[in-house]
Protein backbone atom coordinates (compact mmCIF):
# COMPACT_ATOMS: atom_id res chain seq x y z
CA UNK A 1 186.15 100.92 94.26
CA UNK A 2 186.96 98.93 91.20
CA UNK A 3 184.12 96.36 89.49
CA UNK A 4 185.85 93.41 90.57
CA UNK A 5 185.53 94.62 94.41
CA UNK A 6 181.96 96.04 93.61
CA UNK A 7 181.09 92.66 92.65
CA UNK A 8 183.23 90.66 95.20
CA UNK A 9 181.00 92.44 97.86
CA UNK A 10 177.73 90.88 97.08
CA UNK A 11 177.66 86.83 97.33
CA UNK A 12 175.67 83.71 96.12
CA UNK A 13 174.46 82.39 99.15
CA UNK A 14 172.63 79.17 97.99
CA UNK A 15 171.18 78.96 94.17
CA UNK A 16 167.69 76.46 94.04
CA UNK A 17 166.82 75.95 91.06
CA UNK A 18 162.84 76.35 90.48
CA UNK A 19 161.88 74.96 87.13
CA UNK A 20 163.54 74.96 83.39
CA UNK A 21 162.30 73.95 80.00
CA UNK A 22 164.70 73.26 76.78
CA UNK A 23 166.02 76.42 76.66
CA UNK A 24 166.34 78.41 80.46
CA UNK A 25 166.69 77.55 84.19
CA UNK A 26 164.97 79.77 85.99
CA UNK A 27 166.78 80.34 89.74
CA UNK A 28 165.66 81.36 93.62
CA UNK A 29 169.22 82.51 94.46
CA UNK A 30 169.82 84.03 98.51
CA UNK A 31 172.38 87.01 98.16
CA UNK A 32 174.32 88.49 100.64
CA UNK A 33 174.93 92.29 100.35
CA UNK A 34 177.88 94.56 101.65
CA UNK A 35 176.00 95.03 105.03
CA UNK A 36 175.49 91.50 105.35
CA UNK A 37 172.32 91.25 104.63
CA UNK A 38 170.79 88.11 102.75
CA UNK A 39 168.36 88.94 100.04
CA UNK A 40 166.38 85.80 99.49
CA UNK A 41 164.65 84.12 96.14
CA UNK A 42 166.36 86.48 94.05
CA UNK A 43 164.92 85.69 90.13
CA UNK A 44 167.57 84.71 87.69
CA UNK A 45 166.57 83.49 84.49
CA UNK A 46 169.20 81.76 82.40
CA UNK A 47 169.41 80.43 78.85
CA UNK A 48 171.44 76.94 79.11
CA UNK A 49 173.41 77.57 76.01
CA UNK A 50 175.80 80.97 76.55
CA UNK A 51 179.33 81.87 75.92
CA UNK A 52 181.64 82.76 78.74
CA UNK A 53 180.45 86.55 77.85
CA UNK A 54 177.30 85.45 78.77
CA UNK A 55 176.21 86.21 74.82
CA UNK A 56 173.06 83.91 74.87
CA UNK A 57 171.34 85.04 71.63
CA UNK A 58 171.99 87.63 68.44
CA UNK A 59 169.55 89.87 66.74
CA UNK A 60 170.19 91.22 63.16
CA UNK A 61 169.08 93.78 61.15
CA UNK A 62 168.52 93.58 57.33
CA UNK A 63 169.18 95.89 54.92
CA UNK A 64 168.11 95.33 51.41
CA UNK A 65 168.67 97.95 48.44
CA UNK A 66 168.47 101.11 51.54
CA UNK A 67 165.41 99.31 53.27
CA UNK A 68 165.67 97.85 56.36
CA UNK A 69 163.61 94.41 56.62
CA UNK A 70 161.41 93.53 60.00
CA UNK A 71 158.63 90.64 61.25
CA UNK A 72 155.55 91.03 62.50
CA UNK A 73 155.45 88.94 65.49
CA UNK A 74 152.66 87.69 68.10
CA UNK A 75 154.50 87.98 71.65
CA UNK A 76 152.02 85.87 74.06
CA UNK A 77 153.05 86.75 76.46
CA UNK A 78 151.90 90.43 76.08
CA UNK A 79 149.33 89.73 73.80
CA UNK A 80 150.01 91.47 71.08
CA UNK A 81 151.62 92.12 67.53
CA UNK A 82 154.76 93.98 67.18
CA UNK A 83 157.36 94.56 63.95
CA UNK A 84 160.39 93.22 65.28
CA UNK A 85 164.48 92.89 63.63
CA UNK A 86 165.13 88.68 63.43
CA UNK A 87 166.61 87.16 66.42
CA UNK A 88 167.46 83.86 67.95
CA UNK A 89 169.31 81.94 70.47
CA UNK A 90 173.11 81.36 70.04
CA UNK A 91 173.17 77.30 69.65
CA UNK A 92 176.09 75.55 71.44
CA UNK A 93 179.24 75.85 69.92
CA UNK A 94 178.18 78.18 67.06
CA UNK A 95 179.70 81.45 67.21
CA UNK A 96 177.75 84.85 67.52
CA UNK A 97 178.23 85.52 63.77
CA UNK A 98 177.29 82.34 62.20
CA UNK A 99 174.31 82.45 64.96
CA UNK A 100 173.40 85.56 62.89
CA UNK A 101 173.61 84.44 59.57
CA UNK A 102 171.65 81.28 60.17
CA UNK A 103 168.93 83.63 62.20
CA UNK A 104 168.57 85.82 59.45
CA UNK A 105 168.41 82.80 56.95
CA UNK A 106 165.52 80.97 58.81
CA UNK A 107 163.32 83.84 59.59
CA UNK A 108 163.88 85.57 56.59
CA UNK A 109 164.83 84.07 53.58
CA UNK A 110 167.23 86.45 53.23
CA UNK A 111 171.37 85.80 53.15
CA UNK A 112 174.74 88.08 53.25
CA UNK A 113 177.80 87.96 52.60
CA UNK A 114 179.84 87.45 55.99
CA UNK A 115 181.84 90.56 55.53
CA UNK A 116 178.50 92.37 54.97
CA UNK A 117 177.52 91.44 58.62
CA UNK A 118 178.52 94.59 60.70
CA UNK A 119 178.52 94.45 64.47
CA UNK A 120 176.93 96.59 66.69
CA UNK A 121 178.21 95.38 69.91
CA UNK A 122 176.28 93.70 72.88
CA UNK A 123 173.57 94.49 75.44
CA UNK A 124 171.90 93.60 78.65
CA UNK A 125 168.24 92.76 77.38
CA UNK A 126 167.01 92.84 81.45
CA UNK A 127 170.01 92.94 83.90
CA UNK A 128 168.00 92.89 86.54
CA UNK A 129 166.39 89.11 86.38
CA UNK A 130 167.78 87.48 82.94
CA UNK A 131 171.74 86.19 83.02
CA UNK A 132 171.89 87.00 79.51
CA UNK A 133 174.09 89.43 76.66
CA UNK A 134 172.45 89.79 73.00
CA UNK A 135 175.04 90.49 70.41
CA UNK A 136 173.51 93.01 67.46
CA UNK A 137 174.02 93.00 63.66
CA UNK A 138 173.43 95.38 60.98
CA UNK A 139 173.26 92.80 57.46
CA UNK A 140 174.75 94.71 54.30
CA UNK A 141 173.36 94.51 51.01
CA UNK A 142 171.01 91.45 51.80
CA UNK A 143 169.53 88.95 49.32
CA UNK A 144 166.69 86.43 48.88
CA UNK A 145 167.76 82.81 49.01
CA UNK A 146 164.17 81.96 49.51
CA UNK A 147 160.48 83.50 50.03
CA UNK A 148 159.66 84.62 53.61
CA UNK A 149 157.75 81.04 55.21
CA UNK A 150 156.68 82.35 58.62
CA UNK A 151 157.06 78.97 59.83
CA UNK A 152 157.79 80.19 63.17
CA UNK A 153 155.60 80.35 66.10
CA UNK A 154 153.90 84.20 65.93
CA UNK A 155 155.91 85.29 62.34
CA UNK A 156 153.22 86.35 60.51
CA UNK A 157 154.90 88.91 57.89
CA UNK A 158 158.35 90.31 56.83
CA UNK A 159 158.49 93.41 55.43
CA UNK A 160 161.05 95.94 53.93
CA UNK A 161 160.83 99.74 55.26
CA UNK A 162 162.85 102.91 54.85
CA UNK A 163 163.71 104.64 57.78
CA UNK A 164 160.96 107.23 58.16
CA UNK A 165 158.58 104.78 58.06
CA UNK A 166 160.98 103.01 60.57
CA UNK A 167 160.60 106.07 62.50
CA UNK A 168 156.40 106.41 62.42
CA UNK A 169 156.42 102.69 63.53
CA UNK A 170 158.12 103.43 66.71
CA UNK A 171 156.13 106.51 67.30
CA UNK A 172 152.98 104.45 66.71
CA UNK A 173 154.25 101.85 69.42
CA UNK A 174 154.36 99.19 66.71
CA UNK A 175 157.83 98.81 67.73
CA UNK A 176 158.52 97.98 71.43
CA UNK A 177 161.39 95.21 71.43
CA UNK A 178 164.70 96.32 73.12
CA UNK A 179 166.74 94.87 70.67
CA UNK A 180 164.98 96.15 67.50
CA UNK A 181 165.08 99.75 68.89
CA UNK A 182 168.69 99.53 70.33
CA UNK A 183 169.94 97.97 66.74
CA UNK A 184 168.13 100.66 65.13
CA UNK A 185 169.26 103.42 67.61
CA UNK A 186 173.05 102.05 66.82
CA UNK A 187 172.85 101.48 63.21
CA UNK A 188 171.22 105.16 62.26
CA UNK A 189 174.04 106.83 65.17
CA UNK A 190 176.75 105.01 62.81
CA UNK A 191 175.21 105.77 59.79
CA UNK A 192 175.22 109.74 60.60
CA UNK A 193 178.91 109.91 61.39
């Protein structure tokens, strides 16, 4: 069966939406399966601004002089520090790469030259409840336009590593966000071919 049949076979019943702040709605869809069954308040989250892609946000990864630069970030909502690569929210009409640039900028300090921004292709940060594609960067020879301000809500530090100590961060659990360890995943596979 081809992916446009797979999908033609489940249906949006009725969408309500629940609540929504500046940045998502947050859904109660009713879907009807193959069968014909109706699966009710299904979750979907959903960032207002997204391309038809569904890229909502971008998350980049800096690489000064061989280092590769991440924040330490509070996450509330699991209580708890982790290093993380920069990311943001796509604004509307500003395309994934100058989303990137300006991402890296702001939570950084640090700037490249567009044709130093490499991507590394999309993914699905949780298919199952959020309506939402993150497009990944790997920045080339990065430089400081300014000092780190961790004006941000959480950003508390950035930091330049090489990648063993890259590696010892993830094996200490230090490292837990989906896009920092799938850009890092895709940037070392690229870098060893």
């Amino acid at each position: 069966m081809s992916r446009d049949k797979e999908k033609d076979a489940y249906r949006l019943r009725q969408r309500r939406l629940a609540c929504e702040n500046i940045r998502f709605e947050v859904f109660l869809d009713d879907v009807e399966n193959p069968n014909g069954e109706i699966v009710r308040d299904y979750l979907v989250v959903a960032p207002k601004v997204r391309t038809g892609e569904l890229i909502t946000g971008v998350a980049v990864l800096p690489e000064v002089e061989g280092k590769l630069g991440l924040l330490r970030i509070y996450r509330h909502a699991i209580q708890r520090h982790l290093w993380e690569i920069p990311r943001g929210f796509v604004d509307a009409g500003e395309s994934d790469r100058s989303s990137a640039l300006r991402e890296l900028e702001e939570e950084t300090g640090l700037l490249c030259a567009d044709a130093d921004l490499e991507s590394l292709g999309t993914f699905a940060p949780e298919p199952g409840i959020l309506a939402a594609r993150v497009h990944l960067f790997v920045a080339h020879r990065c430089r400081a336009v300014r000092p780190f301000s961790g004006e941000e809500f959480g950003h508390k530090e950035f930091r330049l590593f090489d990648p063993a100590q890259l590696s010892a961060l993830h094996a200490a659990g230090e490292i837990q966000d989906s896009s920092t360890l799938i850009t890092c995943f895709r940037s070392r596979e690229r870098l060893s071919k």
